[in-house]
C-alpha atoms as a PDB file:
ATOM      1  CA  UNK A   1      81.465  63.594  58.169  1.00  0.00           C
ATOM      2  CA  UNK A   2      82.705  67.082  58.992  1.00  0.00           C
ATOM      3  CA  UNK A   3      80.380  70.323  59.609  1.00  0.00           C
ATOM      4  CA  UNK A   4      79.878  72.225  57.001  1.00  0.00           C
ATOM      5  CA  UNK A   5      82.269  75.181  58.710  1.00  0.00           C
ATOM      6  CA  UNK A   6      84.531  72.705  59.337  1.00  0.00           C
ATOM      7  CA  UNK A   7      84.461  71.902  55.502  1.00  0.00           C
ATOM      8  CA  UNK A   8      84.575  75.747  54.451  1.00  0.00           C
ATOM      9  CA  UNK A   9      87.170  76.296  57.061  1.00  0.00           C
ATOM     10  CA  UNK A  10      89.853  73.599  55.811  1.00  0.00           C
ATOM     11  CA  UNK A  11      89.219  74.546  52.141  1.00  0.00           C
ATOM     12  CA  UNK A  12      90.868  78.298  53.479  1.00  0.00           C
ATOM     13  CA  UNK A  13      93.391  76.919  54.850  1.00  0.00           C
ATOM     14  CA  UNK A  14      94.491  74.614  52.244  1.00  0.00           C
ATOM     15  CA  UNK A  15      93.648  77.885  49.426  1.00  0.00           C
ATOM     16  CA  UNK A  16      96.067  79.492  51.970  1.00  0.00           C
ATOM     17  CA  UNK A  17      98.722  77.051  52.206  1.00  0.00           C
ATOM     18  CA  UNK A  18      98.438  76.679  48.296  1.00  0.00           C
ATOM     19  CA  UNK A  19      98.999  80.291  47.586  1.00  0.00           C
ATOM     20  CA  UNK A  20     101.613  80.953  49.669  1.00  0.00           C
ATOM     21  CA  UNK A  21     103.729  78.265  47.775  1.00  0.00           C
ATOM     22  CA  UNK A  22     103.138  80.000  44.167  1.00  0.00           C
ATOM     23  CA  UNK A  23     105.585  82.580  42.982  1.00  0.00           C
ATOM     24  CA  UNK A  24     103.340  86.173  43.199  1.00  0.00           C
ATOM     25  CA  UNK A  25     103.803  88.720  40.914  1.00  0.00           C
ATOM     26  CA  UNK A  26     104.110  92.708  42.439  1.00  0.00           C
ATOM     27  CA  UNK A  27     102.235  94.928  40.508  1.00  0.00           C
ATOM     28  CA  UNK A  28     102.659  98.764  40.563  1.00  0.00           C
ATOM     29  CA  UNK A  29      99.726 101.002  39.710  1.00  0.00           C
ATOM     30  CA  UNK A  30      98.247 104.198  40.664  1.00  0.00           C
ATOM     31  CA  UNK A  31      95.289 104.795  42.371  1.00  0.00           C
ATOM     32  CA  UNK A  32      92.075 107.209  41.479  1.00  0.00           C
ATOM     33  CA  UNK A  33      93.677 108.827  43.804  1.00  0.00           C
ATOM     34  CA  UNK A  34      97.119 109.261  43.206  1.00  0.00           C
ATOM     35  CA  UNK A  35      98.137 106.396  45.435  1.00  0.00           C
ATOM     36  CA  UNK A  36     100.927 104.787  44.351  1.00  0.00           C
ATOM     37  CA  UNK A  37      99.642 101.021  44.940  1.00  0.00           C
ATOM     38  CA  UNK A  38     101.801  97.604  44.812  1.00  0.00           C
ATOM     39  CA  UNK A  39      99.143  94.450  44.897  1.00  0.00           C
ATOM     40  CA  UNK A  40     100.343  91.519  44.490  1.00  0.00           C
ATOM     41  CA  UNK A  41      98.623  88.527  42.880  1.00  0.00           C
ATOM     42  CA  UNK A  42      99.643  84.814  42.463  1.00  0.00           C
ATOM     43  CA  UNK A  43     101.096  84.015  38.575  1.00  0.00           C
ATOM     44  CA  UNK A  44      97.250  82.385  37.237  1.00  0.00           C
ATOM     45  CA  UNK A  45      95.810  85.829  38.834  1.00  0.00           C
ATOM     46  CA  UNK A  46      99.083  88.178  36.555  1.00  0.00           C
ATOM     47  CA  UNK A  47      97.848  86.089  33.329  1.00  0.00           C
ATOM     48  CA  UNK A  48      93.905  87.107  33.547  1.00  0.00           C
ATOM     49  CA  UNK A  49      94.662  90.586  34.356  1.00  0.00           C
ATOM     50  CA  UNK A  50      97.167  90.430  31.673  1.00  0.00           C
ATOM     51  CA  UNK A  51      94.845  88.513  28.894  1.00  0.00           C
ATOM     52  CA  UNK A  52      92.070  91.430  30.607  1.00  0.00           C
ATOM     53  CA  UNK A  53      93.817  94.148  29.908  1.00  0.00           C
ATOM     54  CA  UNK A  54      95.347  92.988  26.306  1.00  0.00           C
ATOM     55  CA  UNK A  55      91.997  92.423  25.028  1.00  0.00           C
ATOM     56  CA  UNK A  56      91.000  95.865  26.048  1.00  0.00           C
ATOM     57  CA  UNK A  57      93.984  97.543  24.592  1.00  0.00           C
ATOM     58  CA  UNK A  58      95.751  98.530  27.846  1.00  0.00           C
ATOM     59  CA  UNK A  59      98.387  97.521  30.063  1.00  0.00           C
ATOM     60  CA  UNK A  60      97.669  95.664  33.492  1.00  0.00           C
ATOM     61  CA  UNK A  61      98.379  98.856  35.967  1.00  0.00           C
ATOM     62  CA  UNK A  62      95.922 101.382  33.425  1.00  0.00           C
ATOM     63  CA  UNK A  63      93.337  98.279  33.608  1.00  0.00           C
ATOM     64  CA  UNK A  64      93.538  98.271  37.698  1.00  0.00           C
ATOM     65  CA  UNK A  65      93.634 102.285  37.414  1.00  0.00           C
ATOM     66  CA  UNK A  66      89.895 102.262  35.240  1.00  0.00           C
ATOM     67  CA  UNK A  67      88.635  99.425  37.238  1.00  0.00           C
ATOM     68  CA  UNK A  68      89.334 101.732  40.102  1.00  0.00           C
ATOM     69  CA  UNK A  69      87.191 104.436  38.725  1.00  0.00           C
ATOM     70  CA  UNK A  70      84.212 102.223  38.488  1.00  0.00           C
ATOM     71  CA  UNK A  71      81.913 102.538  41.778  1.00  0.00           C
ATOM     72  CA  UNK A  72      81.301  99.084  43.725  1.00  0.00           C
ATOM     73  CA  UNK A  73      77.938  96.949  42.587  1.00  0.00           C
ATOM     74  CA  UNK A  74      75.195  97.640  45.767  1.00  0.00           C
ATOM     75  CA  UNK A  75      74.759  95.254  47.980  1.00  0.00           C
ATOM     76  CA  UNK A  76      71.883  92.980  48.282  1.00  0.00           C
ATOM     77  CA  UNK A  77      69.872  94.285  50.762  1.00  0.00           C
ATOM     78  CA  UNK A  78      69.418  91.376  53.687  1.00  0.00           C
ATOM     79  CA  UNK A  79      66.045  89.357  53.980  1.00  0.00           C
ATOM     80  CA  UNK A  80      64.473  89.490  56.377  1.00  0.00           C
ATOM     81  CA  UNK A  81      63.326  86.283  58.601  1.00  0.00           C
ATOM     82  CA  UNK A  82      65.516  84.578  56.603  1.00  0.00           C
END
């Protein structure tokens, strides 16, 4: 049986290998900013921003523009003697 990295490790590669075969869609937004941003994201990633963004009334690049706006979660702080 293969360590547990070695299990986490061949799971990226294959997520990897299985991206780079699907079609990616370019999207063009703006940043808070004002940087002009192109991100793109495989076809299944384009349809949940899309389904996102259409249930909140907006388009895909003014959904990645507000999620912008929104400062990051905090991180958990580390245990310690864990």
């Amino acid at each position: 049986m293969a360590a547990p990295e070695s299990i986490d490790d061949d799971n990226f590669l294959r997520g990897l290998v299985k991206s780079s075969r699907q079609r990616t869609v370019h999207l063009r937004w703006t940043d808070r900013d004002g940087t002009a941003r192109l991100t793109p994201v495989t076809s299944a990633e384009a349809t949940r921003l899309n389904a996102l963004a259409r249930a909140r009334g907006l388009s895909a690049e003014a959904l990645l523009r507000e999620i912008a706006h929104q400062p990051a979660p905090p991180r958990p702080a580390p245990s310690v003697g864990d």
